[in-house]
PDB file of N, CA and C in Angstrom:
ATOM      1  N   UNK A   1       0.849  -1.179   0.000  1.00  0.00           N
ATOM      2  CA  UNK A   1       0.000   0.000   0.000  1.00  0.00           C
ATOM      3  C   UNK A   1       0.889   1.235   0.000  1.00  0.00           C
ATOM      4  N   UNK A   2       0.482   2.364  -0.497  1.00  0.00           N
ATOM      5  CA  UNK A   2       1.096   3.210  -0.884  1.00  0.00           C
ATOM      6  C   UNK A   2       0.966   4.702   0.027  1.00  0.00           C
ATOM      7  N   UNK A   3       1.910   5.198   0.368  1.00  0.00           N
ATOM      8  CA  UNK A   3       1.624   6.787   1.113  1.00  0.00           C
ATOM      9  C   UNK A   3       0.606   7.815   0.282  1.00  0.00           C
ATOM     10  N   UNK A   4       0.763   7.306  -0.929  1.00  0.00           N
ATOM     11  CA  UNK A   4       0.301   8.695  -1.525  1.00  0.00           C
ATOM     12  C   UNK A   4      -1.222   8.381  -2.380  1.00  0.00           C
ATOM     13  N   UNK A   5      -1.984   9.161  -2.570  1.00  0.00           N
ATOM     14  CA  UNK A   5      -2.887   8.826  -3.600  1.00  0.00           C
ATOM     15  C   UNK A   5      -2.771   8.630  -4.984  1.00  0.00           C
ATOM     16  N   UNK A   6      -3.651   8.201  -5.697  1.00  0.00           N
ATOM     17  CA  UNK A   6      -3.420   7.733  -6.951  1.00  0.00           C
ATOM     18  C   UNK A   6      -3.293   9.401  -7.642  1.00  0.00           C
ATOM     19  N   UNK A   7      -3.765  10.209  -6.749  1.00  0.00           N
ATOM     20  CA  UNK A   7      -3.640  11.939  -7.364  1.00  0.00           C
ATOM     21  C   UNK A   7      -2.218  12.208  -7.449  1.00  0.00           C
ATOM     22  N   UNK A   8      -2.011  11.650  -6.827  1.00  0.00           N
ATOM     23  CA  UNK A   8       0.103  12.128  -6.614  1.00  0.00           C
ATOM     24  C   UNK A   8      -0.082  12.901  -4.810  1.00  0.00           C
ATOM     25  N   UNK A   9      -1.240  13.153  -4.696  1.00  0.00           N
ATOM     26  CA  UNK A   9      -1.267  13.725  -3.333  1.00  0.00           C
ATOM     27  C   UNK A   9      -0.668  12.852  -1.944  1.00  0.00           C
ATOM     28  N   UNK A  10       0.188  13.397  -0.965  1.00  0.00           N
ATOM     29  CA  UNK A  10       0.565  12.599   0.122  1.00  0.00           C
ATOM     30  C   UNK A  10      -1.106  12.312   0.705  1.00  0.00           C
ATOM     31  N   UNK A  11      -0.441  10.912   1.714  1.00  0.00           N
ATOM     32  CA  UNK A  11      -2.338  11.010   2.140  1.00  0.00           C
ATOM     33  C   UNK A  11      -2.038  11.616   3.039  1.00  0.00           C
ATOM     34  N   UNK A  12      -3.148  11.593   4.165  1.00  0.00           N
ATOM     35  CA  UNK A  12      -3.036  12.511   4.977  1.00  0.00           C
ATOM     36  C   UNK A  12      -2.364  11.747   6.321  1.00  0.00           C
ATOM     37  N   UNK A  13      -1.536  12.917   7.096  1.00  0.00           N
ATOM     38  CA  UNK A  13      -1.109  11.591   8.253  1.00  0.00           C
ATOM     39  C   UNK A  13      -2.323  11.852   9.700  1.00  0.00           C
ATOM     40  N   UNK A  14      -3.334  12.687   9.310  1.00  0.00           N
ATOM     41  CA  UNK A  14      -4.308  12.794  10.012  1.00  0.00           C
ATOM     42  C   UNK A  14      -5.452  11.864   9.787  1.00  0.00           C
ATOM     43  N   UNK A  15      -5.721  11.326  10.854  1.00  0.00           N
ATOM     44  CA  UNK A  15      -7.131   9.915  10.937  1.00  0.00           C
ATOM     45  C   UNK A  15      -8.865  10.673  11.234  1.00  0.00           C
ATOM     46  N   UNK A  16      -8.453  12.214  11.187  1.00  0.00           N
ATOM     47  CA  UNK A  16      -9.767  12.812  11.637  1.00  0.00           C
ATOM     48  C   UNK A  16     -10.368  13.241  10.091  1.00  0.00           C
ATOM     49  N   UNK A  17     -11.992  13.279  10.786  1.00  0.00           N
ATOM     50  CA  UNK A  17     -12.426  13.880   9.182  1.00  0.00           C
ATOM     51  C   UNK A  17     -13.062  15.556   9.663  1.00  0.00           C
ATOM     52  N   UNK A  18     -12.837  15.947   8.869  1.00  0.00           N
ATOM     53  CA  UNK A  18     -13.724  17.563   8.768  1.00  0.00           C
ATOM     54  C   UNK A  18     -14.912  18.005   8.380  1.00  0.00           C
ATOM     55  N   UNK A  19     -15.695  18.651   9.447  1.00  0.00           N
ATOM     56  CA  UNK A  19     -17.058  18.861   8.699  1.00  0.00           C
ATOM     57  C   UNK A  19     -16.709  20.023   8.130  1.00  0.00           C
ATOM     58  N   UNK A  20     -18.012  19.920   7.351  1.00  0.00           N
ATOM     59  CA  UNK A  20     -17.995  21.758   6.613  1.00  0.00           C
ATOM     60  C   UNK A  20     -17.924  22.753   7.961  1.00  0.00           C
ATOM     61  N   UNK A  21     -18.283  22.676   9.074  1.00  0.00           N
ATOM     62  CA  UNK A  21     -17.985  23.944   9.892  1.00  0.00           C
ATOM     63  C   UNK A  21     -16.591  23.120  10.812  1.00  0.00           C
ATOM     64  N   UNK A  22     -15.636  22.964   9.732  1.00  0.00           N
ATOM     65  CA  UNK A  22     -14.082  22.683  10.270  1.00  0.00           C
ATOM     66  C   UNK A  22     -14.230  21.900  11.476  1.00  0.00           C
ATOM     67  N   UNK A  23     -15.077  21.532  12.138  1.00  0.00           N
ATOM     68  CA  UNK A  23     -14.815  20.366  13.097  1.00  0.00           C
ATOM     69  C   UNK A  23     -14.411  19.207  12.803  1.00  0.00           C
ATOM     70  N   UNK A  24     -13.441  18.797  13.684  1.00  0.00           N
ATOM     71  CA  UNK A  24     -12.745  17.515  13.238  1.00  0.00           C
ATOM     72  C   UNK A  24     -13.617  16.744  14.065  1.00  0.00           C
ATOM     73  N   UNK A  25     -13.716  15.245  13.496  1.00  0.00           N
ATOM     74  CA  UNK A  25     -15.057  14.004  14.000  1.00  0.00           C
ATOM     75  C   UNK A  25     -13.684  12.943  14.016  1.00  0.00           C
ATOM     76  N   UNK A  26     -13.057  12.439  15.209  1.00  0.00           N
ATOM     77  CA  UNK A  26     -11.771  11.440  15.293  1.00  0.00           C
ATOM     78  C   UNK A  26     -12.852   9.772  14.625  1.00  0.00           C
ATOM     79  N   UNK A  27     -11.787   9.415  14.346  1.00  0.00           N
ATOM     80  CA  UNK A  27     -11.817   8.224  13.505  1.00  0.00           C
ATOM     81  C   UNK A  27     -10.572   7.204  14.176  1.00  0.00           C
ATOM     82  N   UNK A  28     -11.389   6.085  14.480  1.00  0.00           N
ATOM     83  CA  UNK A  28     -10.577   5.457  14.964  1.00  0.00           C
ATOM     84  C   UNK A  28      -9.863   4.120  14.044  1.00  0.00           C
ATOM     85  N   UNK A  29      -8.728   3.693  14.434  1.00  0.00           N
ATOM     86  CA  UNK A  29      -7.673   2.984  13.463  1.00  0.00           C
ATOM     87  C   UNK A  29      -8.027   1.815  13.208  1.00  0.00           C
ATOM     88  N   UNK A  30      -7.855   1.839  12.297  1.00  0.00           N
ATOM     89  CA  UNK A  30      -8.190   0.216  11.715  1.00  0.00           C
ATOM     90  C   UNK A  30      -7.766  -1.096  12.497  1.00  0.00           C
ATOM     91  N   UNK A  31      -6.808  -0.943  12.918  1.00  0.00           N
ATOM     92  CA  UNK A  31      -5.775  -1.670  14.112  1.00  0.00           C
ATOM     93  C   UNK A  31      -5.998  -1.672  15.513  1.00  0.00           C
ATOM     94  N   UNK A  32      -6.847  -0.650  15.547  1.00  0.00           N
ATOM     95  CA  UNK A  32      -7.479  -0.721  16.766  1.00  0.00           C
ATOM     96  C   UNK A  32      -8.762  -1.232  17.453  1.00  0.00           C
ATOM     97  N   UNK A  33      -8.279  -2.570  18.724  1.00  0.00           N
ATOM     98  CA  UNK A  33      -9.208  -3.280  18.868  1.00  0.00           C
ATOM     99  C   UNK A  33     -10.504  -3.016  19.378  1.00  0.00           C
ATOM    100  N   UNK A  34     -11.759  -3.723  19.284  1.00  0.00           N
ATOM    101  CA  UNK A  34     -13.158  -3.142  19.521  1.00  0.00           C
ATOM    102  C   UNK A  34     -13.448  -4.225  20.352  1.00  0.00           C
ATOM    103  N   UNK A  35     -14.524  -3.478  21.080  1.00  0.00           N
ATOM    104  CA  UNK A  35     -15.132  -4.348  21.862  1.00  0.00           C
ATOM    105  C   UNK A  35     -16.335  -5.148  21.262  1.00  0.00           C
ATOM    106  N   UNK A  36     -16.728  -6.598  21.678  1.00  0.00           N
ATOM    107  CA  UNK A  36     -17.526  -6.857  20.872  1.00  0.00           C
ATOM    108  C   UNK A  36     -18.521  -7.220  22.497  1.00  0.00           C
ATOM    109  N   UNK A  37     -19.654  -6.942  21.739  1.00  0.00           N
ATOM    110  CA  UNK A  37     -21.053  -6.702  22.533  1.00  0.00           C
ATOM    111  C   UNK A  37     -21.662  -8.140  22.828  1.00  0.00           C
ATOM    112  N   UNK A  38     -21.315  -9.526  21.619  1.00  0.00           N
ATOM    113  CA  UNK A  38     -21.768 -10.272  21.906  1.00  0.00           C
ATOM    114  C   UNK A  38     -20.813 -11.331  22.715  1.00  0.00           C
ATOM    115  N   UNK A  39     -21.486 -11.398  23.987  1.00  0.00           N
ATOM    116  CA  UNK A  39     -20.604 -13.421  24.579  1.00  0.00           C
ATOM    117  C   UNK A  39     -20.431 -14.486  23.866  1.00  0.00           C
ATOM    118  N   UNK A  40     -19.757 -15.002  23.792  1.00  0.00           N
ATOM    119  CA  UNK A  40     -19.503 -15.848  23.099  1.00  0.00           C
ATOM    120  C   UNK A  40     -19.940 -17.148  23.763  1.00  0.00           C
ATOM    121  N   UNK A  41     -20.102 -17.337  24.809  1.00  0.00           N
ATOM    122  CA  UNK A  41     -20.769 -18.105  25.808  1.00  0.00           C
ATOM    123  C   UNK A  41     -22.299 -18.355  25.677  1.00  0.00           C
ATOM    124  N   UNK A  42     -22.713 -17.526  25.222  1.00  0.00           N
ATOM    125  CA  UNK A  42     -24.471 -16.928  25.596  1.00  0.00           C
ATOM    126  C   UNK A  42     -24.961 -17.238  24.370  1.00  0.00           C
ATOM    127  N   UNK A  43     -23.761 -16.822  23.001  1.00  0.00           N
ATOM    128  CA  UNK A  43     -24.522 -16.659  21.865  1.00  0.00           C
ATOM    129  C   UNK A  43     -24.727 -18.077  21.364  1.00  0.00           C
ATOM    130  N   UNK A  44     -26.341 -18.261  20.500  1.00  0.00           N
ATOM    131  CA  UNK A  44     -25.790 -19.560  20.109  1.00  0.00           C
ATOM    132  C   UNK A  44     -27.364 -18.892  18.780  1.00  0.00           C
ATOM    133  N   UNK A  45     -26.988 -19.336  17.846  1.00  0.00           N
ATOM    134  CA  UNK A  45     -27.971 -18.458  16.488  1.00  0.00           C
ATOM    135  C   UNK A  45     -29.250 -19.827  16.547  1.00  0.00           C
ATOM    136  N   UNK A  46     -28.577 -20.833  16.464  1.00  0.00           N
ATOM    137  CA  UNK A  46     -29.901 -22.056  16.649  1.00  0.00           C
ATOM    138  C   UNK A  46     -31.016 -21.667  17.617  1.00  0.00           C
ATOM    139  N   UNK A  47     -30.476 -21.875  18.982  1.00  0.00           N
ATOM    140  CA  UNK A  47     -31.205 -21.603  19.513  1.00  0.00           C
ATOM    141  C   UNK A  47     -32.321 -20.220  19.545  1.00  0.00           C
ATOM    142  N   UNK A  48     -31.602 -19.666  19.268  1.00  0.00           N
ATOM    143  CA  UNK A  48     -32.360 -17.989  19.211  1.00  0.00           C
ATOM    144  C   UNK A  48     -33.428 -18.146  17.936  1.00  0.00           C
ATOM    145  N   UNK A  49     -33.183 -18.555  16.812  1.00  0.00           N
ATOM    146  CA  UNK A  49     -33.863 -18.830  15.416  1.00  0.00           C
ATOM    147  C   UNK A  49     -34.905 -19.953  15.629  1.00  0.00           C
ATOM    148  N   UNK A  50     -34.787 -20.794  16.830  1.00  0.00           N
ATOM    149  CA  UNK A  50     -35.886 -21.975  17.104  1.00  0.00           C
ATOM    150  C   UNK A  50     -36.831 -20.764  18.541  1.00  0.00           C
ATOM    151  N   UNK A  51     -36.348 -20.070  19.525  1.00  0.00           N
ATOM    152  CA  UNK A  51     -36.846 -19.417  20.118  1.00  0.00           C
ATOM    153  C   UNK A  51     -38.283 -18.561  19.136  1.00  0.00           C
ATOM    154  N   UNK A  52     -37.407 -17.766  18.014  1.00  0.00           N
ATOM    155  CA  UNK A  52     -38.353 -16.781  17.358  1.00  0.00           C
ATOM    156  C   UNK A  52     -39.481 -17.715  16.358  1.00  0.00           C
ATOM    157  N   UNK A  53     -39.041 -18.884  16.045  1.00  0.00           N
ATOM    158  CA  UNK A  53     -40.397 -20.137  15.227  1.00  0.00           C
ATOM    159  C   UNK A  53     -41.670 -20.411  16.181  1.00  0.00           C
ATOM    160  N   UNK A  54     -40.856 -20.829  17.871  1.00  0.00           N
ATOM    161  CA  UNK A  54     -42.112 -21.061  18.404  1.00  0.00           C
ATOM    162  C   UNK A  54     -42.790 -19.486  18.743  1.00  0.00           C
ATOM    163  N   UNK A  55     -42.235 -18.430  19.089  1.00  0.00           N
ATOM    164  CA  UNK A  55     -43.054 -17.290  19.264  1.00  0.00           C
ATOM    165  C   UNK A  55     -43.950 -17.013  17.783  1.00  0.00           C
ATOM    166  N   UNK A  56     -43.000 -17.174  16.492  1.00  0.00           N
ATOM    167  CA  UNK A  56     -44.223 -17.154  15.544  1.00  0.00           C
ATOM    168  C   UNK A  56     -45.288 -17.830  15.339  1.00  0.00           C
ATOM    169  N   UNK A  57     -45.215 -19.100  15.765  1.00  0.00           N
ATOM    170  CA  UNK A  57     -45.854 -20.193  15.452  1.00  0.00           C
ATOM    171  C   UNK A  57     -47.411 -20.028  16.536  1.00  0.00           C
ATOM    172  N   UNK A  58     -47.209 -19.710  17.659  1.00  0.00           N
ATOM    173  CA  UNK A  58     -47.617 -19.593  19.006  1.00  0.00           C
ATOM    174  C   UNK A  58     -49.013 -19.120  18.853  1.00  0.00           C
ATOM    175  N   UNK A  59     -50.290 -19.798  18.879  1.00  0.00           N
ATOM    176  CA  UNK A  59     -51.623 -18.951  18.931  1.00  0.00           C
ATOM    177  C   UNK A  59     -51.825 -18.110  19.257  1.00  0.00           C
ATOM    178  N   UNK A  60     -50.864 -18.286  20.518  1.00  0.00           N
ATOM    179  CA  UNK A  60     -50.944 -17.089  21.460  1.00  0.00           C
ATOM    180  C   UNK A  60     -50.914 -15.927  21.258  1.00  0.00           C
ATOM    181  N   UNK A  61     -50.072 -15.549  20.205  1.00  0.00           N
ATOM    182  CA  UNK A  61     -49.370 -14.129  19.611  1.00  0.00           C
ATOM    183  C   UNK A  61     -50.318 -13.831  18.283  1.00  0.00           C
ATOM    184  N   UNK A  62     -51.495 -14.528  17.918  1.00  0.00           N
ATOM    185  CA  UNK A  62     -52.169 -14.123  16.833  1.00  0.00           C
ATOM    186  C   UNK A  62     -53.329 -13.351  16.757  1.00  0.00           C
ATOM    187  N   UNK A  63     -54.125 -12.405  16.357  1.00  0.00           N
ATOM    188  CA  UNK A  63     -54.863 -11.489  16.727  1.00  0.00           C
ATOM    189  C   UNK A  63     -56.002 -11.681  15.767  1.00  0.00           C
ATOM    190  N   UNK A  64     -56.872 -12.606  16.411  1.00  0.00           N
ATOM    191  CA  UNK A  64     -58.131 -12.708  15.386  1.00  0.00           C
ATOM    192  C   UNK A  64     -58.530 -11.603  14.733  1.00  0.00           C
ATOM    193  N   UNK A  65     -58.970 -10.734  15.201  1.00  0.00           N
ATOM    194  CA  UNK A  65     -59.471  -9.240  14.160  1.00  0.00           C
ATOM    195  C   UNK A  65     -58.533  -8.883  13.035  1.00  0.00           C
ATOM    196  N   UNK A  66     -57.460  -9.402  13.377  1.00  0.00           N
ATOM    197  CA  UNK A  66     -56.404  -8.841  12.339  1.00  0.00           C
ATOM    198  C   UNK A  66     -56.173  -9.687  11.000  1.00  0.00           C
ATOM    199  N   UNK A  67     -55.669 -11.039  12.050  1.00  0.00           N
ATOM    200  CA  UNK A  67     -55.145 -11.978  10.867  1.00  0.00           C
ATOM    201  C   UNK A  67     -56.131 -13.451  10.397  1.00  0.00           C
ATOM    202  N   UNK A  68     -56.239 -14.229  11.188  1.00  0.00           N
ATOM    203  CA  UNK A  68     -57.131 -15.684  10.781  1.00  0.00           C
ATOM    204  C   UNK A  68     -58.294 -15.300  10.925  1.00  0.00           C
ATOM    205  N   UNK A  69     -58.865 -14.337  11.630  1.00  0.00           N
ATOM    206  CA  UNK A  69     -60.391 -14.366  11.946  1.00  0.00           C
ATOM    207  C   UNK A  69     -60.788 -12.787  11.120  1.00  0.00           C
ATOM    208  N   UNK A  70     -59.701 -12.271  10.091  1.00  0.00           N
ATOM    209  CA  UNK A  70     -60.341 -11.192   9.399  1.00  0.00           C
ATOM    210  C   UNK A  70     -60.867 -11.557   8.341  1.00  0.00           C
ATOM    211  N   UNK A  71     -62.218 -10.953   8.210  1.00  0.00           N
ATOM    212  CA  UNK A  71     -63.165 -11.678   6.924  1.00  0.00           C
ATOM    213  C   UNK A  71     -63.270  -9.381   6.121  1.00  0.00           C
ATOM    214  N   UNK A  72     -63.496 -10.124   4.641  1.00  0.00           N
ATOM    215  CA  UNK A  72     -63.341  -8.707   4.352  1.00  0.00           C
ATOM    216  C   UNK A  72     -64.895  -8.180   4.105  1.00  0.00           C
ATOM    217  N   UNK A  73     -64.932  -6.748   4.165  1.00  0.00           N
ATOM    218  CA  UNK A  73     -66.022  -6.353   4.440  1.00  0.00           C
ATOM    219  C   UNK A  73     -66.700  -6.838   3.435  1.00  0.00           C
ATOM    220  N   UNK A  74     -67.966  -6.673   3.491  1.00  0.00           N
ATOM    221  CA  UNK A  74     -69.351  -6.844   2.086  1.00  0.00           C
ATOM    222  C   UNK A  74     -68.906  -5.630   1.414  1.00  0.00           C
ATOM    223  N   UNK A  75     -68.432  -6.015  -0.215  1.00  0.00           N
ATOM    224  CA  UNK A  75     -68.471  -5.281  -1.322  1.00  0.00           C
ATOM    225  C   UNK A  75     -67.171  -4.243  -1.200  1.00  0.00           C
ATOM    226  N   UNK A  76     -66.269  -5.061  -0.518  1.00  0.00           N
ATOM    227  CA  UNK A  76     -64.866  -3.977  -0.188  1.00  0.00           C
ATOM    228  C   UNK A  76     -63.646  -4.569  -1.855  1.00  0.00           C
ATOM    229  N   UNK A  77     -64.136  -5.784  -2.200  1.00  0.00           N
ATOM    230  CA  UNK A  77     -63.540  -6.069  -3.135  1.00  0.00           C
ATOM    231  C   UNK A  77     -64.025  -5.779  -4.433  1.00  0.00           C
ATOM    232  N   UNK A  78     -65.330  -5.316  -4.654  1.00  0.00           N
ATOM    233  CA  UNK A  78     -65.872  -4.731  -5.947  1.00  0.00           C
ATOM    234  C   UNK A  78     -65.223  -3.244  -6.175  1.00  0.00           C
ATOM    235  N   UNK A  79     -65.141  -3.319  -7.791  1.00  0.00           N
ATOM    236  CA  UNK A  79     -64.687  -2.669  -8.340  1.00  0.00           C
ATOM    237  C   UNK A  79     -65.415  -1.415  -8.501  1.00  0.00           C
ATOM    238  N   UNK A  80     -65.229   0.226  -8.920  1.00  0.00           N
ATOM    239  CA  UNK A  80     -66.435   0.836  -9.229  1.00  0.00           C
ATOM    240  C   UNK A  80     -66.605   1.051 -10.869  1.00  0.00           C
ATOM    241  N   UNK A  81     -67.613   1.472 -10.836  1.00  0.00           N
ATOM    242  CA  UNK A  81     -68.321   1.381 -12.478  1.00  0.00           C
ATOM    243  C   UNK A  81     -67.186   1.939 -12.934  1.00  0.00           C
ATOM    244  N   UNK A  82     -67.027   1.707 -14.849  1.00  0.00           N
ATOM    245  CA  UNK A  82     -66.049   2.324 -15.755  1.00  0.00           C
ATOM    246  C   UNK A  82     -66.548   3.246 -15.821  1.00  0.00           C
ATOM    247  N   UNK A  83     -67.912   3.451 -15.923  1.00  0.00           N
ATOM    248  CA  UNK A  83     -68.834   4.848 -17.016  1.00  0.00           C
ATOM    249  C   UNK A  83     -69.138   5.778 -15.570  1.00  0.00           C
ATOM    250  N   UNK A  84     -68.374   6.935 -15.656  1.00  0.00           N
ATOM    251  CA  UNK A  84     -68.649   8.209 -14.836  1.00  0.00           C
ATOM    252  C   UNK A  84     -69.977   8.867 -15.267  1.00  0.00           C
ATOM    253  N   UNK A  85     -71.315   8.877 -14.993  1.00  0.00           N
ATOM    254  CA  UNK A  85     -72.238   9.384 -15.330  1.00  0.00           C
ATOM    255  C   UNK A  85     -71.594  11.182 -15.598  1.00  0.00           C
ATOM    256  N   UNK A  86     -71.362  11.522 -14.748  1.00  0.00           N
ATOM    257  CA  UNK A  86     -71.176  13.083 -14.788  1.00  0.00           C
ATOM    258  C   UNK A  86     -69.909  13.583 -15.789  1.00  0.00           C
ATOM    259  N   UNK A  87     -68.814  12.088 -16.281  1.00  0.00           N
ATOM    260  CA  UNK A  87     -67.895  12.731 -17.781  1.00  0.00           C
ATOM    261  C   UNK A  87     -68.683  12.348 -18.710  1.00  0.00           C
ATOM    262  N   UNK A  88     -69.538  11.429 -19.141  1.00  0.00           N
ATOM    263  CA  UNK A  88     -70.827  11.642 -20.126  1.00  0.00           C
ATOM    264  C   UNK A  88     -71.012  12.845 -20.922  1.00  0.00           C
ATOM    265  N   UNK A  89     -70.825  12.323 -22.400  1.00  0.00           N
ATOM    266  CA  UNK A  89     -71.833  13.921 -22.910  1.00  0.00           C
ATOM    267  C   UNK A  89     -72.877  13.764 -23.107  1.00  0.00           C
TER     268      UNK A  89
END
């Protein structure tokens, strides 16, 4: 990898970026280690992905008015007439 840009420009030896009102926003190094949020102990994706099947699956969580027990209204699926009486000549 190279110091300079493909412009011929040096890069910069600054890691901060600049807003338009000249504030610098620090940026941290590529090399520099992060913390990671998840345990590695705790995590396990099976389990969590069989957790969220039975919550979907679950009667419990289903809302008749909404979903299995919604019937659609009388005449909510008819179409209305082509012929506008009132664009008529």
């Amino acid at each position: 990898m190279s110091d300079e840009r493909s412009s011929g420009e040096p890069a910069a030896e600054n890691a901060d970026y600049v807003t338009k009102g000249q504030e610098s926003i620090p940026v941290q190094n590529d090399d520099a280690p992060v913390e990671d949020p998840i345990d590695e102990a705790e995590a396990d994706t099976d389990k969590q992905l069989e957790q969220d099947d039975e919550e979907a699956i679950s009667e419990s969580n289903i809302l008749d008015e909404r979903t299995r027990g919604a019937k659609p209204n009388a005449g909510s699926y008819e179409e209305p007439s082509d012929t506008v009486p009132e664009l008529e000549n």
